[in-house]
Structure formats: C-alpha cells, structure tokens
PDB file of N, CA and C in Angstrom:
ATOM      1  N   UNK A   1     -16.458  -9.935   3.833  1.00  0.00           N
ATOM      2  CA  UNK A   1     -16.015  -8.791   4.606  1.00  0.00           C
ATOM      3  C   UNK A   1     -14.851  -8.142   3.887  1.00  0.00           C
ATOM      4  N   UNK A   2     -14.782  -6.935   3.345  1.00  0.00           N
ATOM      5  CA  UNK A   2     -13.925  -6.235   3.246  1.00  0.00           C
ATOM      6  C   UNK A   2     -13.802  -4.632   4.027  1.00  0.00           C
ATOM      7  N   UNK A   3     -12.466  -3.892   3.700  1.00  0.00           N
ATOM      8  CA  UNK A   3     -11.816  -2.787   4.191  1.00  0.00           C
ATOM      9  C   UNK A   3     -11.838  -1.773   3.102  1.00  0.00           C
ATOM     10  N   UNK A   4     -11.703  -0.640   2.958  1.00  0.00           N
ATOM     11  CA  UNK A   4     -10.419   0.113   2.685  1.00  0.00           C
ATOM     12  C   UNK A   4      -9.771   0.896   3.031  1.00  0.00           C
ATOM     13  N   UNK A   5      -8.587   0.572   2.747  1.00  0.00           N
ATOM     14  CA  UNK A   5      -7.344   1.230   4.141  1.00  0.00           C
ATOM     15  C   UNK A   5      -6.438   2.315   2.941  1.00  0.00           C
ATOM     16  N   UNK A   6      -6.256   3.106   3.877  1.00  0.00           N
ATOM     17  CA  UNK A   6      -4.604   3.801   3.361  1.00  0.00           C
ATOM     18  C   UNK A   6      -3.532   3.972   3.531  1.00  0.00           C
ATOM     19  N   UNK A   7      -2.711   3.874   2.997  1.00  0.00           N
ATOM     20  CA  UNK A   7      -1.246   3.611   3.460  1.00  0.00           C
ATOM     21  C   UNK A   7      -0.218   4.199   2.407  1.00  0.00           C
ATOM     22  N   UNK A   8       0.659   4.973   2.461  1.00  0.00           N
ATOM     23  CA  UNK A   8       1.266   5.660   1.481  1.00  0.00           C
ATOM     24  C   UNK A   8       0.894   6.660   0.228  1.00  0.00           C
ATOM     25  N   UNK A   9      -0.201   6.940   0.884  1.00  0.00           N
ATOM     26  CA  UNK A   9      -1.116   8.167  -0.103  1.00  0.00           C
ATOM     27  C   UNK A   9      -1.868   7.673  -0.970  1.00  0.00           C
ATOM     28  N   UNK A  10      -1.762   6.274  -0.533  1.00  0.00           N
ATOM     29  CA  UNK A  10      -3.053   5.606  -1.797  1.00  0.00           C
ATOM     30  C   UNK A  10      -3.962   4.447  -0.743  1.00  0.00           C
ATOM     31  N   UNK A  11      -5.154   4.407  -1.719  1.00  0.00           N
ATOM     32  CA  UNK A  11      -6.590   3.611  -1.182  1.00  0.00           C
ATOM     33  C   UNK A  11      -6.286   1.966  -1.683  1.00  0.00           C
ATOM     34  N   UNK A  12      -6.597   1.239  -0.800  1.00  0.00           N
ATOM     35  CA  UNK A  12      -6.690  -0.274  -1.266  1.00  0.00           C
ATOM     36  C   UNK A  12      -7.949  -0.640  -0.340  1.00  0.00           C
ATOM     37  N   UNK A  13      -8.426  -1.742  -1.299  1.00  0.00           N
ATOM     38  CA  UNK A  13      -9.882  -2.157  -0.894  1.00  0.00           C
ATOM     39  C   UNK A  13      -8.995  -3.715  -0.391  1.00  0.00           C
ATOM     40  N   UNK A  14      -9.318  -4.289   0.590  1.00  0.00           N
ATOM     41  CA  UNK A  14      -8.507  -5.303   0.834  1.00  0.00           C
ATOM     42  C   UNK A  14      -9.538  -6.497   2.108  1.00  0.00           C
ATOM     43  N   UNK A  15      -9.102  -7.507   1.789  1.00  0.00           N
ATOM     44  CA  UNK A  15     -10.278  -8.926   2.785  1.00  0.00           C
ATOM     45  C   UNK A  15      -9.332  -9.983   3.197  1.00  0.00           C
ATOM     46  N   UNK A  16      -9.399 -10.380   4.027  1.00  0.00           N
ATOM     47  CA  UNK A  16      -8.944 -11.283   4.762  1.00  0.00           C
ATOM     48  C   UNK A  16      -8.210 -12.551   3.657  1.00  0.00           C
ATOM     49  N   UNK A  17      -6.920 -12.637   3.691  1.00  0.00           N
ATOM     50  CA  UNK A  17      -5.397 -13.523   2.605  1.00  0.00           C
ATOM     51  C   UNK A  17      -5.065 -12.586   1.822  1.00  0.00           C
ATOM     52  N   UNK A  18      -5.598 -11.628   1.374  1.00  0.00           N
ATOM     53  CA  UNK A  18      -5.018 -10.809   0.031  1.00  0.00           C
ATOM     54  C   UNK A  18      -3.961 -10.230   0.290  1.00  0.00           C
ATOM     55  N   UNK A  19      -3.138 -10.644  -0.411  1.00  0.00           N
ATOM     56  CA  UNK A  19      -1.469 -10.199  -1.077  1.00  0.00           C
ATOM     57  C   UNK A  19      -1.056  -9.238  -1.484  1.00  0.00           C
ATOM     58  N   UNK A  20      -0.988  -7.544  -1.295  1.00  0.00           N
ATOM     59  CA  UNK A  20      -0.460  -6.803  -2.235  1.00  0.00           C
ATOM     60  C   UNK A  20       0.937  -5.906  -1.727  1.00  0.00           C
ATOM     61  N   UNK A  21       1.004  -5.315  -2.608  1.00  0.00           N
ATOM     62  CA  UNK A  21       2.152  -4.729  -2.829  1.00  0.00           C
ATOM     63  C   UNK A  21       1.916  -2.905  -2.247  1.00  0.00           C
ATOM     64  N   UNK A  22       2.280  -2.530  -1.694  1.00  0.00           N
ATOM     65  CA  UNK A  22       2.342  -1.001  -0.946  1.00  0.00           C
ATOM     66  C   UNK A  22       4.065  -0.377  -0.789  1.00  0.00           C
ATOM     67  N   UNK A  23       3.418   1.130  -0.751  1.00  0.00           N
ATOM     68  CA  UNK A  23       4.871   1.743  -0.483  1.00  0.00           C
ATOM     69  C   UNK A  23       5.415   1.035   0.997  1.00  0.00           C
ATOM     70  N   UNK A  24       6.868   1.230   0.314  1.00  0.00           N
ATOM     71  CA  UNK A  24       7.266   0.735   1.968  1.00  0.00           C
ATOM     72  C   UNK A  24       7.460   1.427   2.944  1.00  0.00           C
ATOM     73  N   UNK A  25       7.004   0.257   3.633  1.00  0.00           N
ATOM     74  CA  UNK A  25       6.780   0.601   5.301  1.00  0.00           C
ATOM     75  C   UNK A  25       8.576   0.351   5.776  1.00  0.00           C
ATOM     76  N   UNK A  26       8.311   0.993   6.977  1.00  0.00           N
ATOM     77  CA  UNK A  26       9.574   0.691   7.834  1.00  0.00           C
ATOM     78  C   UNK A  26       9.504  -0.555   8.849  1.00  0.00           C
ATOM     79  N   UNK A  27       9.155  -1.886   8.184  1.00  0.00           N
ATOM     80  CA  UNK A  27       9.165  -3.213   9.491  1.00  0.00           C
ATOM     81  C   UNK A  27       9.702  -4.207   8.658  1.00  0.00           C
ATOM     82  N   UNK A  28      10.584  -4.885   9.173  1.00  0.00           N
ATOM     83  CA  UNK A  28      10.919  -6.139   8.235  1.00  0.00           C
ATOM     84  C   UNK A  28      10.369  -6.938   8.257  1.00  0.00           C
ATOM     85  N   UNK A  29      10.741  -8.277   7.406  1.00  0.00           N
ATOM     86  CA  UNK A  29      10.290  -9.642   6.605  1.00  0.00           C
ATOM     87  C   UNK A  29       9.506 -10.293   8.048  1.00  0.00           C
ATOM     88  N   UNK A  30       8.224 -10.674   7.811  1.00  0.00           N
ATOM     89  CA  UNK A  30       7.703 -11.404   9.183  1.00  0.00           C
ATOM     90  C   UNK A  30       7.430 -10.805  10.585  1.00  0.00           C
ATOM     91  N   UNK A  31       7.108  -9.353  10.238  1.00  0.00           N
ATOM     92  CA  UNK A  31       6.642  -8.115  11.226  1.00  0.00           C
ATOM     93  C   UNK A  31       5.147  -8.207  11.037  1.00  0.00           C
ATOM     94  N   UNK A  32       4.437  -8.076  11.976  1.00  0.00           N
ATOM     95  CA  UNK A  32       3.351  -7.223  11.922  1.00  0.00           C
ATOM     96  C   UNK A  32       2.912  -6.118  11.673  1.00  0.00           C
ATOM     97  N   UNK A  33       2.210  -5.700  11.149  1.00  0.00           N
ATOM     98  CA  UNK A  33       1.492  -4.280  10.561  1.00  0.00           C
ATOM     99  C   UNK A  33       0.450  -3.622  11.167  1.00  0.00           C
ATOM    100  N   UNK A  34      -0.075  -2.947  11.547  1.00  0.00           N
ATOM    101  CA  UNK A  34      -1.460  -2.214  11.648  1.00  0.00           C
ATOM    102  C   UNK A  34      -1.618  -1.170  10.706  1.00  0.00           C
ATOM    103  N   UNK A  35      -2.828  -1.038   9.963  1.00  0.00           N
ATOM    104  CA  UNK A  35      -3.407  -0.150   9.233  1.00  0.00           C
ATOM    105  C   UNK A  35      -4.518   0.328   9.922  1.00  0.00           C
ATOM    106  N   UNK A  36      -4.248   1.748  10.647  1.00  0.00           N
ATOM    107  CA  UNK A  36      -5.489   2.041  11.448  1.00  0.00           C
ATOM    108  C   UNK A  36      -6.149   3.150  10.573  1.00  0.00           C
ATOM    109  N   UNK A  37      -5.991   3.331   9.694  1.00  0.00           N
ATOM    110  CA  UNK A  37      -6.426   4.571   8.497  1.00  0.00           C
ATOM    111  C   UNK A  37      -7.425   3.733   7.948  1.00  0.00           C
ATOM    112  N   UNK A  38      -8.489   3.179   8.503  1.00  0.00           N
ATOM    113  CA  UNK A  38      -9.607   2.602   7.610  1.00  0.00           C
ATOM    114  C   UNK A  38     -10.832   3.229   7.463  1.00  0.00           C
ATOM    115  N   UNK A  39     -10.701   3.668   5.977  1.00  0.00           N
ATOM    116  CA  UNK A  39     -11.929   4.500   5.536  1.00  0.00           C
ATOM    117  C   UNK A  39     -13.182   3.820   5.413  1.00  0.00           C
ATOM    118  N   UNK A  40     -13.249   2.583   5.134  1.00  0.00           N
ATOM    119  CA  UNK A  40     -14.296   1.696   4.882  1.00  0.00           C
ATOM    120  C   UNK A  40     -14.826   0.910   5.482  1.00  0.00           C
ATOM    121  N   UNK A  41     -16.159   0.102   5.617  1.00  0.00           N
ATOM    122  CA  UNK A  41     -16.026  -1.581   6.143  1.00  0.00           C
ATOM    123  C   UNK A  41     -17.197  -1.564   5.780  1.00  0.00           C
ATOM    124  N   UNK A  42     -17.169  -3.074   5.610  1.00  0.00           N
ATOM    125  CA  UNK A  42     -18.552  -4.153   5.229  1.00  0.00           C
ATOM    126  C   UNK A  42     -18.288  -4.974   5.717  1.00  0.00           C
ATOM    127  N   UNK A  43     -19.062  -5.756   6.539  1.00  0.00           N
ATOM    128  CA  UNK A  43     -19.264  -6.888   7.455  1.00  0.00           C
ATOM    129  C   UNK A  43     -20.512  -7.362   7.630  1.00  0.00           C
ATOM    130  N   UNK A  44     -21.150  -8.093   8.534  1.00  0.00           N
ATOM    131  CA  UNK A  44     -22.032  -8.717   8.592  1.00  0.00           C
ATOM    132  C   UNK A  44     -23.067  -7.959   8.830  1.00  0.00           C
ATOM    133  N   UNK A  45     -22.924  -6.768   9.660  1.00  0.00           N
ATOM    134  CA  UNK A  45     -23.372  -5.491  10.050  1.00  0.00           C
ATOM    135  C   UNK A  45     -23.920  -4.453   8.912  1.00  0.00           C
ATOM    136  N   UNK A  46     -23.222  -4.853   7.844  1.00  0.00           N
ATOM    137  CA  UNK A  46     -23.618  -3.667   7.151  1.00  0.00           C
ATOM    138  C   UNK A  46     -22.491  -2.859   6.638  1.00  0.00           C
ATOM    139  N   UNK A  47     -22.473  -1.895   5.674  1.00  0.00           N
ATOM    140  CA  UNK A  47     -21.597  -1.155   5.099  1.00  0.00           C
ATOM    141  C   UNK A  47     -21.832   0.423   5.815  1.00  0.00           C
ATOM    142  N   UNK A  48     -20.364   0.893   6.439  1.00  0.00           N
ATOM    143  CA  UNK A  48     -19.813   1.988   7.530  1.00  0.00           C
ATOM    144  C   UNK A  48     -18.435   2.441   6.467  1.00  0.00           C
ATOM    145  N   UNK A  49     -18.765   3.879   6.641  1.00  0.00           N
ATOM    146  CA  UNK A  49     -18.224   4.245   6.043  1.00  0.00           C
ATOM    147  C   UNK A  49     -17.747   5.561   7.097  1.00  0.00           C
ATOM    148  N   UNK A  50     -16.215   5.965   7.182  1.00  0.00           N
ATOM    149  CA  UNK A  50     -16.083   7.139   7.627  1.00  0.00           C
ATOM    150  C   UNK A  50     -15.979   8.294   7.584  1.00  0.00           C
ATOM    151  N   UNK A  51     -15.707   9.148   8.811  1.00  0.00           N
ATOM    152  CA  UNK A  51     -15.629  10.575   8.405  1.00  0.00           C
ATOM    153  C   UNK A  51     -14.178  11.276   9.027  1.00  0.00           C
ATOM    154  N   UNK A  52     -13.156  11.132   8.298  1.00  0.00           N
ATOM    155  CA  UNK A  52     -12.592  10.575   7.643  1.00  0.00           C
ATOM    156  C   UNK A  52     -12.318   8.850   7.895  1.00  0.00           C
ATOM    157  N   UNK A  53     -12.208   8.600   9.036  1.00  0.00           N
ATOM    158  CA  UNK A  53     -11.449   7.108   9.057  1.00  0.00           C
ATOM    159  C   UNK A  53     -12.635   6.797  10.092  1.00  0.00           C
ATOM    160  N   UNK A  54     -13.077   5.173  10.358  1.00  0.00           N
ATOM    161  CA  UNK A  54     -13.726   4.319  11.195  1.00  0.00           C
ATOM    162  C   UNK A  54     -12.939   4.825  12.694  1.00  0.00           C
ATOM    163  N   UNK A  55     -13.545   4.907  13.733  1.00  0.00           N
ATOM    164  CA  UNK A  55     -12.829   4.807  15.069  1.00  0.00           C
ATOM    165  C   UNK A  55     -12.653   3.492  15.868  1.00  0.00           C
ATOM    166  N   UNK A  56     -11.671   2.969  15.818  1.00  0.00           N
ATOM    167  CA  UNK A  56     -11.457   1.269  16.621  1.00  0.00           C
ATOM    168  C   UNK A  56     -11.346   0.321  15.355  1.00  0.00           C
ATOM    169  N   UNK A  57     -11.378   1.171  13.951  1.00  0.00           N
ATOM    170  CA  UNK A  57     -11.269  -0.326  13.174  1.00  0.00           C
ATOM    171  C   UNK A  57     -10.044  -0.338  12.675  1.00  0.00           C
ATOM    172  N   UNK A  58      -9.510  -1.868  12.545  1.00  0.00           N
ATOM    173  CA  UNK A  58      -7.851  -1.770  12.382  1.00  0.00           C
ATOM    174  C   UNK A  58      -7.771  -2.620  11.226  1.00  0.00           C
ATOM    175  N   UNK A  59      -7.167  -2.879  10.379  1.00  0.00           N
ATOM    176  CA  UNK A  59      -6.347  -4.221   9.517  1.00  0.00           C
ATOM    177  C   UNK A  59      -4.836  -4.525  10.141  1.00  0.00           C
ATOM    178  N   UNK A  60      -4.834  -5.323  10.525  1.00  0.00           N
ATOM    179  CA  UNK A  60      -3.901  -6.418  10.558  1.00  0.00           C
ATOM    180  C   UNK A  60      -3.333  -6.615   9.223  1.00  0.00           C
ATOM    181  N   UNK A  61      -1.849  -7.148   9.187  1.00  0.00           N
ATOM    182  CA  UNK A  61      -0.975  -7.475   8.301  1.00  0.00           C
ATOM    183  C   UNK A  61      -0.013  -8.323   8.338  1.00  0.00           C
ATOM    184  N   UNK A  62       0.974  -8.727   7.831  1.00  0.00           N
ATOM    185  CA  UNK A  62       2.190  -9.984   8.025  1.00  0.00           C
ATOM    186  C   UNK A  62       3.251  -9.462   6.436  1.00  0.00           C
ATOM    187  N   UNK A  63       4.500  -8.629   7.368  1.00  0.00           N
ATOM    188  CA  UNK A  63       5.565  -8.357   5.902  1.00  0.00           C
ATOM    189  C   UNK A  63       5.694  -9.541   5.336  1.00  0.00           C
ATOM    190  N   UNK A  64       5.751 -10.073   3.953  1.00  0.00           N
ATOM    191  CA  UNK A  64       6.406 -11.286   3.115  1.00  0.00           C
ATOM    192  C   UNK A  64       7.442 -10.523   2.900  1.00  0.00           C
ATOM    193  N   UNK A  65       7.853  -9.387   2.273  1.00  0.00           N
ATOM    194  CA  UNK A  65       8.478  -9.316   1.579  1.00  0.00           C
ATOM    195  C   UNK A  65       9.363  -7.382   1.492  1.00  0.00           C
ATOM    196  N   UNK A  66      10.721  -6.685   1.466  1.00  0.00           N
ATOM    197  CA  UNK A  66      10.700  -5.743   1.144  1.00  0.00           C
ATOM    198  C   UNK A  66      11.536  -5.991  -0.131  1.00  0.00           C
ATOM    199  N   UNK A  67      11.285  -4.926  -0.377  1.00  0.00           N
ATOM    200  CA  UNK A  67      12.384  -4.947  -2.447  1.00  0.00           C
ATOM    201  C   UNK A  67      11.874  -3.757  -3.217  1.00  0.00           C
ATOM    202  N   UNK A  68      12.367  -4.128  -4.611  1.00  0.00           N
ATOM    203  CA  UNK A  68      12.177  -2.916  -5.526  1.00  0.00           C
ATOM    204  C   UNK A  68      11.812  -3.378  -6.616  1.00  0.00           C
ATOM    205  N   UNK A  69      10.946  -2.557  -7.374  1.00  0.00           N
ATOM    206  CA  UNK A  69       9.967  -2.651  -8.244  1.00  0.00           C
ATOM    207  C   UNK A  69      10.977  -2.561 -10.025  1.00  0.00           C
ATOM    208  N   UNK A  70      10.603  -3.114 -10.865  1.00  0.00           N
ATOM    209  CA  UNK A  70      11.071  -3.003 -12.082  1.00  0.00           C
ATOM    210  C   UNK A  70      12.214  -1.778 -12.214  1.00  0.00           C
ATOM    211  N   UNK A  71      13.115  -1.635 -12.788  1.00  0.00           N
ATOM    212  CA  UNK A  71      13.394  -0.307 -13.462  1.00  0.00           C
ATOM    213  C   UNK A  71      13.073   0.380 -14.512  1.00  0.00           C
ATOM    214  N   UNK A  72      12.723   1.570 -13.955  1.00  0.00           N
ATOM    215  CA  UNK A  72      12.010   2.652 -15.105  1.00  0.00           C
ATOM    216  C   UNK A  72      12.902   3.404 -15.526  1.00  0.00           C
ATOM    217  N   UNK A  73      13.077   3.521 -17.075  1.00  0.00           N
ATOM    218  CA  UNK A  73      14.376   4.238 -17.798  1.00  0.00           C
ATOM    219  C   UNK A  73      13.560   5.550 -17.606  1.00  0.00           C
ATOM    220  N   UNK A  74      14.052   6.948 -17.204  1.00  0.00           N
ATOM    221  CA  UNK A  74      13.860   7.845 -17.230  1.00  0.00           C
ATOM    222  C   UNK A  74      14.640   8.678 -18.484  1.00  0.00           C
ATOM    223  N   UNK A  75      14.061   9.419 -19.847  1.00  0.00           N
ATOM    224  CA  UNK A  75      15.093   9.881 -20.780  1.00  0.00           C
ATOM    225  C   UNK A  75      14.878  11.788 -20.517  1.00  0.00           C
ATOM    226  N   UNK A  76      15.757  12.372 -20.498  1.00  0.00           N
ATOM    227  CA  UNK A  76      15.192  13.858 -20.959  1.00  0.00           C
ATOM    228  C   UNK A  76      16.093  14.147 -21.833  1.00  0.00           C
ATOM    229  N   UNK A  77      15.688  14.811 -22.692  1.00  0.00           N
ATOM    230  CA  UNK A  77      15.965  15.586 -24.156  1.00  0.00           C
ATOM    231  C   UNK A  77      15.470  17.056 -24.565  1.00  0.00           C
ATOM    232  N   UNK A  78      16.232  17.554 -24.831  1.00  0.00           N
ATOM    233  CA  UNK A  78      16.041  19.154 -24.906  1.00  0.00           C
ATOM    234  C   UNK A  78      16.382  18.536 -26.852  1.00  0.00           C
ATOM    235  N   UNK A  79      16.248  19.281 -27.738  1.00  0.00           N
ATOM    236  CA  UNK A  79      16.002  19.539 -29.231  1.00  0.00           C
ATOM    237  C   UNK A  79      17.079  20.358 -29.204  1.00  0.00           C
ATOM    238  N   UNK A  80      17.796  20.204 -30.531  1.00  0.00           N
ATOM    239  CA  UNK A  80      18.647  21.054 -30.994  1.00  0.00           C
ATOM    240  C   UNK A  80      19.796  22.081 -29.798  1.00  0.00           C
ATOM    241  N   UNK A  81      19.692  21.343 -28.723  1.00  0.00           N
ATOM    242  CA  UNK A  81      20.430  21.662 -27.766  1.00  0.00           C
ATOM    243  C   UNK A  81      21.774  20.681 -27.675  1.00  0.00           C
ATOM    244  N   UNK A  82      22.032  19.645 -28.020  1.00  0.00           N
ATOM    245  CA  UNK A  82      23.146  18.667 -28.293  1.00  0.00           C
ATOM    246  C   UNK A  82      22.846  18.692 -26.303  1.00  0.00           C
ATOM    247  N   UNK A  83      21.530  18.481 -25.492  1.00  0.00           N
ATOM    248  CA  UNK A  83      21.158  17.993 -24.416  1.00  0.00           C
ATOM    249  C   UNK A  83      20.323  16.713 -23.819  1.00  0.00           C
ATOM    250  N   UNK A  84      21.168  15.794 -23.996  1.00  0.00           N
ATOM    251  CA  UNK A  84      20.134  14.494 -23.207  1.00  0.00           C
ATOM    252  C   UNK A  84      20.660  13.986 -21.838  1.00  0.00           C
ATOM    253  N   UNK A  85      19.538  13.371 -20.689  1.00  0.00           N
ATOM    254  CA  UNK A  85      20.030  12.858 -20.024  1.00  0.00           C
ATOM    255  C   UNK A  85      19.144  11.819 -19.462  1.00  0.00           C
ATOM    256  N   UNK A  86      20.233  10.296 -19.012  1.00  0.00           N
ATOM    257  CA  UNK A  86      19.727   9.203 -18.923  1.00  0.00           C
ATOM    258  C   UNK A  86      19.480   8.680 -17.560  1.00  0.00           C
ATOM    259  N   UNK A  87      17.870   8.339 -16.562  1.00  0.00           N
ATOM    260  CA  UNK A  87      18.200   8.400 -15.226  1.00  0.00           C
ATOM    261  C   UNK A  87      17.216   7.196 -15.104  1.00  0.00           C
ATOM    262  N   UNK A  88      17.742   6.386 -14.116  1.00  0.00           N
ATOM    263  CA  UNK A  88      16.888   5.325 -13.652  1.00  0.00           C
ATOM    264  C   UNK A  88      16.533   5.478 -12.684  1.00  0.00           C
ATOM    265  N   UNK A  89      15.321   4.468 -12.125  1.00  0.00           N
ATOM    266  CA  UNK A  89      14.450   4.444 -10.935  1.00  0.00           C
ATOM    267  C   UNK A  89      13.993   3.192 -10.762  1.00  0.00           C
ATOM    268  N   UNK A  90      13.889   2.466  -9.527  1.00  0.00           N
ATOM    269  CA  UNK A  90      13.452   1.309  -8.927  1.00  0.00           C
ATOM    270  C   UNK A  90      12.795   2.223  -7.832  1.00  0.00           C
ATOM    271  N   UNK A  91      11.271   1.922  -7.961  1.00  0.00           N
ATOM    272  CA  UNK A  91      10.318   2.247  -6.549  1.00  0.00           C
ATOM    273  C   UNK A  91      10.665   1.207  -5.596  1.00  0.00           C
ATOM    274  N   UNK A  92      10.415   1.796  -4.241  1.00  0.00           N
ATOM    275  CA  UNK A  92      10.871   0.265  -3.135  1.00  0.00           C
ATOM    276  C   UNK A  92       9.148  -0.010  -2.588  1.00  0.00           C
ATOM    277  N   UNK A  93       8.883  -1.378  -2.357  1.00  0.00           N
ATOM    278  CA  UNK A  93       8.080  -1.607  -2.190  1.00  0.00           C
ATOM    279  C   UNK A  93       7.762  -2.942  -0.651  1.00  0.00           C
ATOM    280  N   UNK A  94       6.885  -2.881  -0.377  1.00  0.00           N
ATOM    281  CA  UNK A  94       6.591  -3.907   0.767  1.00  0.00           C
ATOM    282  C   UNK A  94       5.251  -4.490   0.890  1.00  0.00           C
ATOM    283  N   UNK A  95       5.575  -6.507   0.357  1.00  0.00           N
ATOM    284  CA  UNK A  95       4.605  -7.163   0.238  1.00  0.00           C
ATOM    285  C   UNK A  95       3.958  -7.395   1.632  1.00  0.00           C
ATOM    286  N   UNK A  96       2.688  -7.231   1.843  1.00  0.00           N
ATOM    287  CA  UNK A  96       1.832  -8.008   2.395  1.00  0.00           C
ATOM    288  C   UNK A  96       1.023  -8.745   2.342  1.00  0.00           C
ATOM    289  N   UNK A  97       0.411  -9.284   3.339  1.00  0.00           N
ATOM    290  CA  UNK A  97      -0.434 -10.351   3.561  1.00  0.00           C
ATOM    291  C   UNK A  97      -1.327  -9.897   4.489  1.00  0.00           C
ATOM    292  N   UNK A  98      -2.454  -9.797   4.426  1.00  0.00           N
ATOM    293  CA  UNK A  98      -3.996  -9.102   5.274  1.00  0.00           C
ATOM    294  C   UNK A  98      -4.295 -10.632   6.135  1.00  0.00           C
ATOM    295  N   UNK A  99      -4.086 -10.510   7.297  1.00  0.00           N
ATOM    296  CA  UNK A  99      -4.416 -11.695   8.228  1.00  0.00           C
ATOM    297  C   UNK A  99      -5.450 -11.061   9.303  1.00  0.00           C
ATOM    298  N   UNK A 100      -5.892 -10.007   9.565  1.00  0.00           N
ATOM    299  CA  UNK A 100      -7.449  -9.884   9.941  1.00  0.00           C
ATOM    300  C   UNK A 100      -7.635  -8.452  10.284  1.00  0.00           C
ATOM    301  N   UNK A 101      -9.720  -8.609  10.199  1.00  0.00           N
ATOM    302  CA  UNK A 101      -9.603  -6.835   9.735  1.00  0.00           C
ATOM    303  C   UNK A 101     -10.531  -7.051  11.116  1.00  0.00           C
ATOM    304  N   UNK A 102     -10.519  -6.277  11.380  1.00  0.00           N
ATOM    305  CA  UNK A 102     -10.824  -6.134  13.355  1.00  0.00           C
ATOM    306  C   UNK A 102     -12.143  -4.803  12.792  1.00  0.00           C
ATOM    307  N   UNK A 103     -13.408  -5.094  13.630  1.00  0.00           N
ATOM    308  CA  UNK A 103     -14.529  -3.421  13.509  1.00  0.00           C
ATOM    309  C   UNK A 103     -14.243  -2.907  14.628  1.00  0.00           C
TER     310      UNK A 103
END
C-alpha cells in the first residue's frame, strides 16, 4: 500500500514506517500530522487516483525531528566591478515518520 501526498509544494510517494524529510511544518517533536492532500492510493482495492486530491483519504504522521539542513554558500560576483557578495542558507526542515495511511 502506498500514497502520494503533498506538503510544501512538493509530491512524496510514501507507505506505512517511511522516514522523510519535508518543509517544515508548524508541530513539534512527537506531534501528530495529517496529510489530507492525497493525490494518490494503491491498496488492496486497486490504484485511485484524484481529481485533484482523494476525498476521506488521509496519511497519518509522528514529528521525529525539526532542524536545518546543510549550509549552502551562496557567492555573487559582478566582473570587473571590484563587486562580490557572500550569503548563507540553512533550509529548515521536519522529519517524519508515516504511521498510517487511512482510504
């Protein structure tokens, strides 16, 4: 059985224990989640697909984790302008855990 859900302007295909990483949400460490944006499902039933989203189908979730992602050196440089400038970025991110996908 799998999903795919959306959550922060992007698609994840996701099944019951899987671990990933998404923009963050606003719930802390050991919150529950609902993802009711589910475009997809396959189940025992068969593969349903929506228009845009399933009606009544949900994913379930469990926060592990909020934080921030690597830092990305950002450089800009203009040529023969005696112009550079140096900017960093850490994306924030929020681990989950898929604990059940409801049709």
């Amino acid at each position: 059985m799998f999903a795919v859900i959306e959550t922060g302007g992007k698609q994840y295909k996701v099944t019951e224990q899987d671990i990933l990483f998404v923009e963050k949400l606003g719930a802390n460490e050991g919150d529950e989640v609902v993802f009711d944006q589910v475009l997809a499902l396959s189940d025992d039933k068969g593969f349903r697909a929506g228009t845009p989203v399933i009606d009544g189908a949900k994913v379930t979730a469990k926060v592990l984790k909020n934080g921030k992602g690597k830092k990305i050196d950002v450089i800009k440089y203009k040529s023969k302008k005696n112009e550079k400038k140096k900017i960093g970025h850490r994306q924030p991110f929020t681990k989950v855990q898929i604990t059940k996908i409801k049709a």
